[in-house]
PDB file of N, CA and C in Angstrom:
ATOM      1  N   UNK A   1     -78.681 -91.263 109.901  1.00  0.00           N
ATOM      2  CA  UNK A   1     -78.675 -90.366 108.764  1.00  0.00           C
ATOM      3  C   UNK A   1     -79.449 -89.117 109.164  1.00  0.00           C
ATOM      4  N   UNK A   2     -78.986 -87.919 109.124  1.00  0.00           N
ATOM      5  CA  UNK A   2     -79.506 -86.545 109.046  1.00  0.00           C
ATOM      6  C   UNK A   2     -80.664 -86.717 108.500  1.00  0.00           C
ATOM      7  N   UNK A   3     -81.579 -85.880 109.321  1.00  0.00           N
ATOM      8  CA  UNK A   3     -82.719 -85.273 108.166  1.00  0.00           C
ATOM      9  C   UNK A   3     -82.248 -84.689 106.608  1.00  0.00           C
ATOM     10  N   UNK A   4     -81.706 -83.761 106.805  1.00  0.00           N
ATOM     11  CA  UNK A   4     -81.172 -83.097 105.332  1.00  0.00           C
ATOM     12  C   UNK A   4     -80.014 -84.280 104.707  1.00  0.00           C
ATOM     13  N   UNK A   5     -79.742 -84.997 105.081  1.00  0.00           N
ATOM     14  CA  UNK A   5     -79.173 -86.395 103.888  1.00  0.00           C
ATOM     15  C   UNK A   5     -79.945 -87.316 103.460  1.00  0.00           C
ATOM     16  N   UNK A   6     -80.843 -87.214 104.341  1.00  0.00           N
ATOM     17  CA  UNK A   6     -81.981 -88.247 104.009  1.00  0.00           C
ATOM     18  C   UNK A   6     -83.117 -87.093 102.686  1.00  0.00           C
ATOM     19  N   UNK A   7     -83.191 -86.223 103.103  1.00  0.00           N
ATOM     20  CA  UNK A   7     -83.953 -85.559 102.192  1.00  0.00           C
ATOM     21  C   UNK A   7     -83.509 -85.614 100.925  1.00  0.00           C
ATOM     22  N   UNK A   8     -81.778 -85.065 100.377  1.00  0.00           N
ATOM     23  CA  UNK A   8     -81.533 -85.306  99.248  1.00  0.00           C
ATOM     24  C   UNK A   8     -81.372 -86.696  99.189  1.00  0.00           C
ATOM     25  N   UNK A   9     -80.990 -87.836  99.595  1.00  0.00           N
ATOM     26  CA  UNK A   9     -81.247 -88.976  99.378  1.00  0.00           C
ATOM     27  C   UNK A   9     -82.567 -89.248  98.290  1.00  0.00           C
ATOM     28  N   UNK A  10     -83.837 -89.127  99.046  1.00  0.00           N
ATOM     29  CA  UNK A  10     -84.987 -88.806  98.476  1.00  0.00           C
ATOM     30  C   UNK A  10     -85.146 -88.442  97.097  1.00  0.00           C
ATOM     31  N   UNK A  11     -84.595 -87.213  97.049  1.00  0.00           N
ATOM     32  CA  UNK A  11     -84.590 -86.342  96.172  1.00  0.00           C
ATOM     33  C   UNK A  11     -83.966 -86.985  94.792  1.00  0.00           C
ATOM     34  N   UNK A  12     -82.730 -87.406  94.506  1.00  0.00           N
ATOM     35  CA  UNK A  12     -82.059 -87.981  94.169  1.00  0.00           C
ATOM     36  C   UNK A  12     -82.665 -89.381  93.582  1.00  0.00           C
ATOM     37  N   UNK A  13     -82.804 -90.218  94.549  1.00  0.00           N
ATOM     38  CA  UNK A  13     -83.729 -91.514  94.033  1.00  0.00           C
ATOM     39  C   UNK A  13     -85.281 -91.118  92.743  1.00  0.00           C
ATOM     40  N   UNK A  14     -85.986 -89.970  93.528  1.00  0.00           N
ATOM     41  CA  UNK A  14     -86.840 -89.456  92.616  1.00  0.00           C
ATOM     42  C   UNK A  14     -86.342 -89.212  91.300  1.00  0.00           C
ATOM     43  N   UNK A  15     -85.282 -87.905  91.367  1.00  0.00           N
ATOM     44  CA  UNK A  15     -84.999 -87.582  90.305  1.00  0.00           C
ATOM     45  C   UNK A  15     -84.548 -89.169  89.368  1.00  0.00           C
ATOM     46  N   UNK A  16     -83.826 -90.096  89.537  1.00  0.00           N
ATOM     47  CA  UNK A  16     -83.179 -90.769  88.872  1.00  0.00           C
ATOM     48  C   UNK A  16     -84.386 -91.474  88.360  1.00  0.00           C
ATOM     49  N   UNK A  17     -85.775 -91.653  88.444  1.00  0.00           N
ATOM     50  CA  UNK A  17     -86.664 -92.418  88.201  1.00  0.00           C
ATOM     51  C   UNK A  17     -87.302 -91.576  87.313  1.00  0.00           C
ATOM     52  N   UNK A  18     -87.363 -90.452  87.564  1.00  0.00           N
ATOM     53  CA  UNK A  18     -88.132 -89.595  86.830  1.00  0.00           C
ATOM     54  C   UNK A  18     -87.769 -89.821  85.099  1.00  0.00           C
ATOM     55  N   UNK A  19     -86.926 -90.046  84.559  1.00  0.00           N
ATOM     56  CA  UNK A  19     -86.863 -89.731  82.922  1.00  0.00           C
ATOM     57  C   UNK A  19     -87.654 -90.788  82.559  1.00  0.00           C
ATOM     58  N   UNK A  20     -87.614 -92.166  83.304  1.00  0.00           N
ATOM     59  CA  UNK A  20     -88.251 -93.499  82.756  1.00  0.00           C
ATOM     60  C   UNK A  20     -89.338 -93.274  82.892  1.00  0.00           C
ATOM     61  N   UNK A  21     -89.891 -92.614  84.094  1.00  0.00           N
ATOM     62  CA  UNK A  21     -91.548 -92.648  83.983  1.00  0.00           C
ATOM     63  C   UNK A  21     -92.200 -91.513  83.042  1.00  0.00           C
ATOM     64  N   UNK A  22     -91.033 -90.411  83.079  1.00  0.00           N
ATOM     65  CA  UNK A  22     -91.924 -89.424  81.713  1.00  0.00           C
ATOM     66  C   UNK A  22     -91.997 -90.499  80.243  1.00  0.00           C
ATOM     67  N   UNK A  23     -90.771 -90.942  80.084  1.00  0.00           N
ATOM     68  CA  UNK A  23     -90.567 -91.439  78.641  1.00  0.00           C
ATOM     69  C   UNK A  23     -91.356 -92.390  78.278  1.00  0.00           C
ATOM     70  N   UNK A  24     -92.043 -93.163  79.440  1.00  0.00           N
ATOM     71  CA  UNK A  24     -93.037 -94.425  79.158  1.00  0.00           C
ATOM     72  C   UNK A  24     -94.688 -93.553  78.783  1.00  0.00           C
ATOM     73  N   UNK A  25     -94.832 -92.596  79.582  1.00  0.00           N
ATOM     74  CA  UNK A  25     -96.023 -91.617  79.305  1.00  0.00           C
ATOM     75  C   UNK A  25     -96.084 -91.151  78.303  1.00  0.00           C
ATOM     76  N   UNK A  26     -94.540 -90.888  77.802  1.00  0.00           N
ATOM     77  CA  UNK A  26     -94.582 -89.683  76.654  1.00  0.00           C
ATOM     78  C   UNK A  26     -94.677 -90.514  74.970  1.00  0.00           C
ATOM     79  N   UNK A  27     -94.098 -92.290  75.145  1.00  0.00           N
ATOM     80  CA  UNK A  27     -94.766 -93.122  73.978  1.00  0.00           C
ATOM     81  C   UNK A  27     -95.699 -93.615  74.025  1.00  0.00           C
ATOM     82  N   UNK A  28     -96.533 -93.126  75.496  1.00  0.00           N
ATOM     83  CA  UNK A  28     -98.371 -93.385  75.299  1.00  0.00           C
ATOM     84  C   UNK A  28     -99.087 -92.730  75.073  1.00  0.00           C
ATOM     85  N   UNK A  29     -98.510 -91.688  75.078  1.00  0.00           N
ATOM     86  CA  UNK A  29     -99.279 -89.991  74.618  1.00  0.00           C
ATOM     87  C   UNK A  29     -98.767 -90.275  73.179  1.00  0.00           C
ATOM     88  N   UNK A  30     -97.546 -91.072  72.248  1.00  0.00           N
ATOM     89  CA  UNK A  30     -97.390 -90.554  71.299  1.00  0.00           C
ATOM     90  C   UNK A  30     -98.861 -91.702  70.455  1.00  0.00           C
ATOM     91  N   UNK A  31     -98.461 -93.055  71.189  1.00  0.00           N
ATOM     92  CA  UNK A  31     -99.650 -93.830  70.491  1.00  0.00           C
ATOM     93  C   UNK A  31    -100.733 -93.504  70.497  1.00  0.00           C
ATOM     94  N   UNK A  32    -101.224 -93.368  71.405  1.00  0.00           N
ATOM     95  CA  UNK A  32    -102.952 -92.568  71.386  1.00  0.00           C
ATOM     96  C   UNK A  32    -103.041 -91.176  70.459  1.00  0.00           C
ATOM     97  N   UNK A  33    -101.701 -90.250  70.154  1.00  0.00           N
ATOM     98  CA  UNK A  33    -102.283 -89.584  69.297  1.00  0.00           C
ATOM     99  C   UNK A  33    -102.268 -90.382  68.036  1.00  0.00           C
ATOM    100  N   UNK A  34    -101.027 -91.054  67.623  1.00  0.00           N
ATOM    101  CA  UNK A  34    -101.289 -91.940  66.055  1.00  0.00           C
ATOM    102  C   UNK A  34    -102.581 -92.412  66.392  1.00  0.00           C
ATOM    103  N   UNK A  35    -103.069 -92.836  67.079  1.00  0.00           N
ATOM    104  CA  UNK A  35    -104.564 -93.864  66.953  1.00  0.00           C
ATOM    105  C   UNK A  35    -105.584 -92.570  66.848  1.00  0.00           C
ATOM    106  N   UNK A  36    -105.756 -91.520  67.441  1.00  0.00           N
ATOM    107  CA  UNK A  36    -106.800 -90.513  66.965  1.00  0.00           C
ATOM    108  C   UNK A  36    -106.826 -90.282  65.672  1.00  0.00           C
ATOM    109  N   UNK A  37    -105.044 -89.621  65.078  1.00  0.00           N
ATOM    110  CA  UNK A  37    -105.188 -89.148  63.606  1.00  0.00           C
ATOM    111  C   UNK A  37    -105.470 -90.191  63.450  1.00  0.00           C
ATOM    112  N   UNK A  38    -104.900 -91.376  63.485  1.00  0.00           N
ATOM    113  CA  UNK A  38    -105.977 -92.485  61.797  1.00  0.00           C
ATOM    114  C   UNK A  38    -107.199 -92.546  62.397  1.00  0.00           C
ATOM    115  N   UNK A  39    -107.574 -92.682  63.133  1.00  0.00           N
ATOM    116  CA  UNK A  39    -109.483 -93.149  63.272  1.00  0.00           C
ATOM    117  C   UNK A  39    -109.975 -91.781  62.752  1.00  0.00           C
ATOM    118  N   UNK A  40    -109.750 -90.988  63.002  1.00  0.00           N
ATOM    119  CA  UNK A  40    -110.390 -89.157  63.109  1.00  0.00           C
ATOM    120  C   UNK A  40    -110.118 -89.231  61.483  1.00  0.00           C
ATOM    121  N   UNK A  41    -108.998 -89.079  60.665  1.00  0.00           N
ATOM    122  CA  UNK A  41    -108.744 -89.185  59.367  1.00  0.00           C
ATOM    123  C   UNK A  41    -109.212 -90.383  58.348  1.00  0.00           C
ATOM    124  N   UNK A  42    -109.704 -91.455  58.685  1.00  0.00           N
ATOM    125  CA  UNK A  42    -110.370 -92.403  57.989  1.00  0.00           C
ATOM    126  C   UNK A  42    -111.840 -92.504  58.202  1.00  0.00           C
ATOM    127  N   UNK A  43    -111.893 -91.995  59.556  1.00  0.00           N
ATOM    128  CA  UNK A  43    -113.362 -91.788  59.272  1.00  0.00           C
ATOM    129  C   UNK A  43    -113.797 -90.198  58.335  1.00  0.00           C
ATOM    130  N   UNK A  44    -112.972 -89.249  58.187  1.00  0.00           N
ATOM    131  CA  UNK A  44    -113.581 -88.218  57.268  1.00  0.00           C
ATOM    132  C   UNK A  44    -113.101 -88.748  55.521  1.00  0.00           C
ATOM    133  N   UNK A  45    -112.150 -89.897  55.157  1.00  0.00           N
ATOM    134  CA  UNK A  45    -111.801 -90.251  54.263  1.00  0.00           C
ATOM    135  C   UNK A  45    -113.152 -90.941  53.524  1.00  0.00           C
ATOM    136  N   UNK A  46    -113.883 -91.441  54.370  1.00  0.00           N
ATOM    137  CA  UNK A  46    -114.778 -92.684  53.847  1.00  0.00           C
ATOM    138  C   UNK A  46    -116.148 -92.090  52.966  1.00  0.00           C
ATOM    139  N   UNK A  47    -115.894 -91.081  53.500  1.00  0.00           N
ATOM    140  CA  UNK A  47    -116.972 -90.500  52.709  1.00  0.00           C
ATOM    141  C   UNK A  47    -116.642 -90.630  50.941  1.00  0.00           C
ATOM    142  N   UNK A  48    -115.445 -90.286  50.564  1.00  0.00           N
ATOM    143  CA  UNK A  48    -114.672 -89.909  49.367  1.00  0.00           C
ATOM    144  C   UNK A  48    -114.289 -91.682  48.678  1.00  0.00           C
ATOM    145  N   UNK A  49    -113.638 -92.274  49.839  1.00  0.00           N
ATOM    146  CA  UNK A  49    -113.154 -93.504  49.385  1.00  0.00           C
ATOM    147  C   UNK A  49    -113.729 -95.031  50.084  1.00  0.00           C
ATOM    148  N   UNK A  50    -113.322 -96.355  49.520  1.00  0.00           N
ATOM    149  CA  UNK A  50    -113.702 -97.429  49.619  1.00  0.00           C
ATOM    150  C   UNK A  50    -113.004 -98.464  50.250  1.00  0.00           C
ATOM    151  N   UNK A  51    -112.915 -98.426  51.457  1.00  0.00           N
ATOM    152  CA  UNK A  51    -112.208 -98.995  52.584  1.00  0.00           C
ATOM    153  C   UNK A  51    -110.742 -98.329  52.471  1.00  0.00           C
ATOM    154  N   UNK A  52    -110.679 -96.959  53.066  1.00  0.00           N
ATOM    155  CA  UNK A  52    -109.266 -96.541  53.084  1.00  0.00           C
ATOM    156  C   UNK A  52    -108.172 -97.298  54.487  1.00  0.00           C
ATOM    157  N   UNK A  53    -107.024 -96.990  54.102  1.00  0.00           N
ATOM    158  CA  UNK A  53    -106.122 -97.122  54.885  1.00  0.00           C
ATOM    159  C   UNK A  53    -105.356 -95.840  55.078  1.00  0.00           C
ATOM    160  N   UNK A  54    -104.877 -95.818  56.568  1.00  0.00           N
ATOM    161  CA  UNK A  54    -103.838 -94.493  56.709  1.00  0.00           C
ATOM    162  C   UNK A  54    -102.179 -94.739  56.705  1.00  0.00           C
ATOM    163  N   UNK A  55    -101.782 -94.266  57.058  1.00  0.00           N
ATOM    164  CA  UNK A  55    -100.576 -94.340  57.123  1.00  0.00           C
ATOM    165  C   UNK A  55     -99.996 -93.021  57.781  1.00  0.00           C
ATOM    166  N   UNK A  56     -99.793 -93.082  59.240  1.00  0.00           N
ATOM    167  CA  UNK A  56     -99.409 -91.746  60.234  1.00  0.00           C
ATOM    168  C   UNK A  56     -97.974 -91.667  60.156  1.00  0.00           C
ATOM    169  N   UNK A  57     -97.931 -90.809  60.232  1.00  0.00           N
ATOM    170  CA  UNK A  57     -96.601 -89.609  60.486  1.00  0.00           C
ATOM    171  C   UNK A  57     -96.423 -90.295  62.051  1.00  0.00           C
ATOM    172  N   UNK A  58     -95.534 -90.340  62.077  1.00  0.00           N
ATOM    173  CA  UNK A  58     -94.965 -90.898  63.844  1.00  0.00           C
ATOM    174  C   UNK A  58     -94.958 -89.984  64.516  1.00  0.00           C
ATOM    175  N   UNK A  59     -95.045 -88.575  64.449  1.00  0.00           N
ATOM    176  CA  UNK A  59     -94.724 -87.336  65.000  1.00  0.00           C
ATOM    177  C   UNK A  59     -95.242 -86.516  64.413  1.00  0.00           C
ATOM    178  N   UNK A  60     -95.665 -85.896  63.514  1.00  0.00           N
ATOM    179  CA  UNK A  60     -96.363 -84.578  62.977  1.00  0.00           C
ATOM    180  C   UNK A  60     -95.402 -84.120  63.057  1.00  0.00           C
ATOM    181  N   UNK A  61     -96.147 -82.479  62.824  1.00  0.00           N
ATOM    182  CA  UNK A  61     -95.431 -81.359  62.919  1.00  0.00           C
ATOM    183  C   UNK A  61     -95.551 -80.692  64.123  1.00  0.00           C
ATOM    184  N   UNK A  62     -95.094 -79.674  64.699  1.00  0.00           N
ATOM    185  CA  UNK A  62     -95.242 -78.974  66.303  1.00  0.00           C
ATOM    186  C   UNK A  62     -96.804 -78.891  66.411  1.00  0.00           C
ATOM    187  N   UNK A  63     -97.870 -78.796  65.496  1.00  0.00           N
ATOM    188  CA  UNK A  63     -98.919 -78.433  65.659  1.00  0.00           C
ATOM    189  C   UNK A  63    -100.103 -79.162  65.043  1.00  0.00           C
ATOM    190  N   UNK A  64     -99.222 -79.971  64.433  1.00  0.00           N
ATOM    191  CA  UNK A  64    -100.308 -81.141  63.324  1.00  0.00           C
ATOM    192  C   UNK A  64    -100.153 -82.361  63.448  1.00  0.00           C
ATOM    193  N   UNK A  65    -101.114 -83.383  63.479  1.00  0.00           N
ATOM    194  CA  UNK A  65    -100.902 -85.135  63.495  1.00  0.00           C
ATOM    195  C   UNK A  65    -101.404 -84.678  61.744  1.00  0.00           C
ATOM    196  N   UNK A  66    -100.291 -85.674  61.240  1.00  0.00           N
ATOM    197  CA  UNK A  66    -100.414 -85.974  59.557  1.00  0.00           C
ATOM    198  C   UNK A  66    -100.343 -87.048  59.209  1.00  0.00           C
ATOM    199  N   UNK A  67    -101.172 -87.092  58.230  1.00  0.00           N
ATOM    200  CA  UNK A  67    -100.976 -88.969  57.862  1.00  0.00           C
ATOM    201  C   UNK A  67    -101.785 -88.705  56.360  1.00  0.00           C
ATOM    202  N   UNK A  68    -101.262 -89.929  55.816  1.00  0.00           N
ATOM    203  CA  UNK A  68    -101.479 -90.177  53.999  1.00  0.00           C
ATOM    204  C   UNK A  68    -102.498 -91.464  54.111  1.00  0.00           C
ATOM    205  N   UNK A  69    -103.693 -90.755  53.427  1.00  0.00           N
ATOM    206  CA  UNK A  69    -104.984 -91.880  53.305  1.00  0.00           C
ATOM    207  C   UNK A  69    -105.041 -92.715  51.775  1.00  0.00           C
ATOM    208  N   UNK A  70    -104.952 -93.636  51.449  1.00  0.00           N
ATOM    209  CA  UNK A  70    -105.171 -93.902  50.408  1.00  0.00           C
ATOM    210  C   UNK A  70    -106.637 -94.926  50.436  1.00  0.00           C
ATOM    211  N   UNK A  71    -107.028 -95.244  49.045  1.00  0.00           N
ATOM    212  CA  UNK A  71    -108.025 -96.168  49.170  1.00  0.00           C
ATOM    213  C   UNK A  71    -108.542 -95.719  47.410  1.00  0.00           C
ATOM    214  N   UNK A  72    -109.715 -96.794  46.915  1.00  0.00           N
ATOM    215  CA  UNK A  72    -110.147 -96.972  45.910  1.00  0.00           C
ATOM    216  C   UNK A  72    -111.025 -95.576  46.137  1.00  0.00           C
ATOM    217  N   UNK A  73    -111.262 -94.393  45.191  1.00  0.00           N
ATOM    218  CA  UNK A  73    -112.168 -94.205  45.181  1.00  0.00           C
ATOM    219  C   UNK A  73    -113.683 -94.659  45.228  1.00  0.00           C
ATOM    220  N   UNK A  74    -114.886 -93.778  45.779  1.00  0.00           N
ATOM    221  CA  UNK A  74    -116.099 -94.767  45.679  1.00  0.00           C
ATOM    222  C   UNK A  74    -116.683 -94.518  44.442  1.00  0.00           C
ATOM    223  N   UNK A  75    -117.346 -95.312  43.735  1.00  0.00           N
ATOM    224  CA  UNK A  75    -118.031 -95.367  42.064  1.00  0.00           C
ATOM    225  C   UNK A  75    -116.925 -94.995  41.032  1.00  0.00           C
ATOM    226  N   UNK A  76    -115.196 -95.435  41.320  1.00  0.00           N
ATOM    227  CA  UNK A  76    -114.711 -94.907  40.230  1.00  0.00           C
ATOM    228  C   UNK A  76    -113.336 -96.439  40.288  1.00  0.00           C
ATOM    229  N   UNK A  77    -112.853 -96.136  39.252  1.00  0.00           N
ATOM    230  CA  UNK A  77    -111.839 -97.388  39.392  1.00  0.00           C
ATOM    231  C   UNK A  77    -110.211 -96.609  39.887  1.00  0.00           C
ATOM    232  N   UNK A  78    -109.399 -97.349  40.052  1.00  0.00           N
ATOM    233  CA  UNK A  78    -108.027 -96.806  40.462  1.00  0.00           C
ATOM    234  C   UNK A  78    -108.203 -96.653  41.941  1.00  0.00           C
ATOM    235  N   UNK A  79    -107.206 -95.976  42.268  1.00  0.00           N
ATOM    236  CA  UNK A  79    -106.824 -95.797  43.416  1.00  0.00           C
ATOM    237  C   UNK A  79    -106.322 -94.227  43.539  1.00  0.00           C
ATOM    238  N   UNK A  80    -106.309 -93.719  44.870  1.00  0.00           N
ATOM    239  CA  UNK A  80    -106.552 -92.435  44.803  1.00  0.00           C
ATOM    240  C   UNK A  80    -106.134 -92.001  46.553  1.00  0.00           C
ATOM    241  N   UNK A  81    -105.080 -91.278  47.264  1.00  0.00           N
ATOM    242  CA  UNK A  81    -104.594 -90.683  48.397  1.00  0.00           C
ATOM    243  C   UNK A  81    -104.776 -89.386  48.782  1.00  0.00           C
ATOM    244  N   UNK A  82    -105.304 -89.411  49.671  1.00  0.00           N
ATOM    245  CA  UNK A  82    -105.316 -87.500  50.539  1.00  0.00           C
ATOM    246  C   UNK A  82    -104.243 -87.536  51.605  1.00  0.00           C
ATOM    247  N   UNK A  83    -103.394 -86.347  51.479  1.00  0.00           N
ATOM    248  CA  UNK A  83    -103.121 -85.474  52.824  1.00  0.00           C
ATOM    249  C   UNK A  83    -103.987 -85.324  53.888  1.00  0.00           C
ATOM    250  N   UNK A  84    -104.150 -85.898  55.170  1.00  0.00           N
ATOM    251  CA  UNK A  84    -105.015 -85.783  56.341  1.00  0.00           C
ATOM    252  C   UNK A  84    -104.381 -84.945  57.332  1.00  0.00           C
ATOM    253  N   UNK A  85    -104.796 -83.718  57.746  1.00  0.00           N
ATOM    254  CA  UNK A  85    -104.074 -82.868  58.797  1.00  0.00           C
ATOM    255  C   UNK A  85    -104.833 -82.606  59.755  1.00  0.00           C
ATOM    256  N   UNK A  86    -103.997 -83.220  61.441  1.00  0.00           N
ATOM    257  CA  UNK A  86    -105.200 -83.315  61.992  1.00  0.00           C
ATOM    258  C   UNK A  86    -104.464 -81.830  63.240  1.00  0.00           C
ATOM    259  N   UNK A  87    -105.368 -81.318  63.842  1.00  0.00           N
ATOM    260  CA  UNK A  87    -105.142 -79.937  64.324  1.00  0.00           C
ATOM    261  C   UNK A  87    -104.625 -80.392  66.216  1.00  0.00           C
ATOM    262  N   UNK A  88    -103.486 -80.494  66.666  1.00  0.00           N
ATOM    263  CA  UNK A  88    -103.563 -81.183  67.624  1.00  0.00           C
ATOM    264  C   UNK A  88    -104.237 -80.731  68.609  1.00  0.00           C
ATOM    265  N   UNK A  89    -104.414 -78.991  68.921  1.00  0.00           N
ATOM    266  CA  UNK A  89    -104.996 -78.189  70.213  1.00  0.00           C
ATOM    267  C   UNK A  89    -106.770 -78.902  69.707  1.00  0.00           C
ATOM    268  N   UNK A  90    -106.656 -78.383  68.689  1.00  0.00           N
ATOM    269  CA  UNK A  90    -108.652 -78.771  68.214  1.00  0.00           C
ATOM    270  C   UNK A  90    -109.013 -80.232  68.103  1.00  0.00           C
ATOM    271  N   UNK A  91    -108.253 -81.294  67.510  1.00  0.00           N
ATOM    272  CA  UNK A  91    -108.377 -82.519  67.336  1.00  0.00           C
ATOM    273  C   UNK A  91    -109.047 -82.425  65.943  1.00  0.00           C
ATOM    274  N   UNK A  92    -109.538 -81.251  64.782  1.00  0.00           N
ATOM    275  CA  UNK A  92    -110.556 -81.408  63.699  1.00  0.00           C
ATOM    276  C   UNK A  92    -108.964 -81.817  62.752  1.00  0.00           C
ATOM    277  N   UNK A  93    -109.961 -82.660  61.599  1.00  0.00           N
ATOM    278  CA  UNK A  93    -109.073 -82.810  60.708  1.00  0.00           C
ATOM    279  C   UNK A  93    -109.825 -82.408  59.321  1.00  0.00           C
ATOM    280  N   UNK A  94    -108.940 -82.120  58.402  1.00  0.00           N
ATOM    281  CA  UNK A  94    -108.819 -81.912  57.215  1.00  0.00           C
ATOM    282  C   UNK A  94    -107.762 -82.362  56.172  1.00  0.00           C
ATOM    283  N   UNK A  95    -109.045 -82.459  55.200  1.00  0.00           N
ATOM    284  CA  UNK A  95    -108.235 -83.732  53.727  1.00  0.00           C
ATOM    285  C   UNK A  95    -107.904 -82.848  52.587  1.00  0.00           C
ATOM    286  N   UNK A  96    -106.804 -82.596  52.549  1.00  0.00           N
ATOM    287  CA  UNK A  96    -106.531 -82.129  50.839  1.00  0.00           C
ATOM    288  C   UNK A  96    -107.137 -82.895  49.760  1.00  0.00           C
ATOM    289  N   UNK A  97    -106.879 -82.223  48.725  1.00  0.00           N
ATOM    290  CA  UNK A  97    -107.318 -82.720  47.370  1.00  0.00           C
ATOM    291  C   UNK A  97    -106.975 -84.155  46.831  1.00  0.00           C
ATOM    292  N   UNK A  98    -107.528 -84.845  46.162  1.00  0.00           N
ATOM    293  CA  UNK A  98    -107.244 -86.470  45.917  1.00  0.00           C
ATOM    294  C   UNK A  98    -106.221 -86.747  44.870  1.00  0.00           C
ATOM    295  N   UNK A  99    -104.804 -87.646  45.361  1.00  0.00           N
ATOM    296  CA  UNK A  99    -104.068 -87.289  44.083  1.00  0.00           C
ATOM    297  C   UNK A  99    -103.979 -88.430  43.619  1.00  0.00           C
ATOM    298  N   UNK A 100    -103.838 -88.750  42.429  1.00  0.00           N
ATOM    299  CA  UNK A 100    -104.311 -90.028  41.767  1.00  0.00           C
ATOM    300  C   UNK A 100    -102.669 -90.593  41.620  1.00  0.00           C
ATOM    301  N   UNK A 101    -102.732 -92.001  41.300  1.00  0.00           N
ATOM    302  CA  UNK A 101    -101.500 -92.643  41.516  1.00  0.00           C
ATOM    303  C   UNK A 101    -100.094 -92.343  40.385  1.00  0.00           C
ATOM    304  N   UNK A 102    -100.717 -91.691  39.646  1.00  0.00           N
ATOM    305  CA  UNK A 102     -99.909 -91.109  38.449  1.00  0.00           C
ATOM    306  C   UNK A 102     -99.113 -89.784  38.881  1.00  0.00           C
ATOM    307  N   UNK A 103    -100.531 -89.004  40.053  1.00  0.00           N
ATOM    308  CA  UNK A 103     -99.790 -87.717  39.993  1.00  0.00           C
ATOM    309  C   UNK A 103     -98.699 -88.204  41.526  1.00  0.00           C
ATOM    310  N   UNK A 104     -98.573 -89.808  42.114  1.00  0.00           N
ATOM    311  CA  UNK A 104     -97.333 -89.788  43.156  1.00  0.00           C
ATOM    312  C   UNK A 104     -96.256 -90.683  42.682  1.00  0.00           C
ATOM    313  N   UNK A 105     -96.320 -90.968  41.604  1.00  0.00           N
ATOM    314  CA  UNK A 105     -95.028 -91.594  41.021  1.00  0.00           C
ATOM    315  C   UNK A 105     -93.872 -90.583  40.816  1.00  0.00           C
ATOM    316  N   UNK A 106     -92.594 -91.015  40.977  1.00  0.00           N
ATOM    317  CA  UNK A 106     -91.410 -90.173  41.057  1.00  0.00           C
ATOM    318  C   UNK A 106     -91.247 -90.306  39.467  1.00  0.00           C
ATOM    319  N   UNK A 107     -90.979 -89.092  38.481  1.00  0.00           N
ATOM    320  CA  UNK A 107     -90.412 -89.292  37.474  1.00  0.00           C
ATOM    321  C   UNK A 107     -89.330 -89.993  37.176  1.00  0.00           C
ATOM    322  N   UNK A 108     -88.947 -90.716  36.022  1.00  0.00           N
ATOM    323  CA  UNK A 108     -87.591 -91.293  36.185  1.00  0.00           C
ATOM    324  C   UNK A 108     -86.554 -90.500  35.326  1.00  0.00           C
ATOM    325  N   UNK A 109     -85.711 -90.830  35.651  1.00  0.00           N
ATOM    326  CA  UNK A 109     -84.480 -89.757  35.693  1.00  0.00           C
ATOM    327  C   UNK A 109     -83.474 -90.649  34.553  1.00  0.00           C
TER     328      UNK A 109
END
């Protein structure tokens, strides 16, 4: 075999390997970010609420990890959810306003 058949040979074998090894990286990059937004977003939740839970966005937006916190308020009864937006270049997150379970019910029609 030629040098230059053997090279694209090479070449070729690489390339054909290449999509599997990005795509295995690229759903470990996606898990480790879901695992930042909820830890990063439940830990700024706890302050507000009483053992929250998250619930991540599988993907965000081009620029945001998002996820919906709910949990008991603390010293109050009911239950109560924030918007968590977490900044992907910065990693800071921020909680919208608390919406109570009345204001996420769908009207009925």
């Amino acid at each position: 075999m030629s040098c230059y058949h053997r090279s694209a040979a090479i070449v070729i074998l690489t390339a054909s390997l290449l999509p599997t090894a990005v795509l295995a990286s690229t759903d470990d990059a996606w898990e480790a970010l879901r695992a930042d937004v909820s830890a990063k977003c439940l830990e700024a939740a706890a302050g507000s609420m009483e053992a929250p839970q998250a619930v991540v966005d599988p993907f965000g937006s081009e620029s945001f990890g998002l996820a919906l916190i709910s949990g008991k308020p603390k010293g109050a009864e009911g239950r109560i959810s924030q918007i968590c937006v977490y900044n992907k270049q910065t990693k800071a997150v921020e909680l919208g306003g608390e919406l109570t379970e009345d204001m996420l019910k769908t009207p009925a029609k």
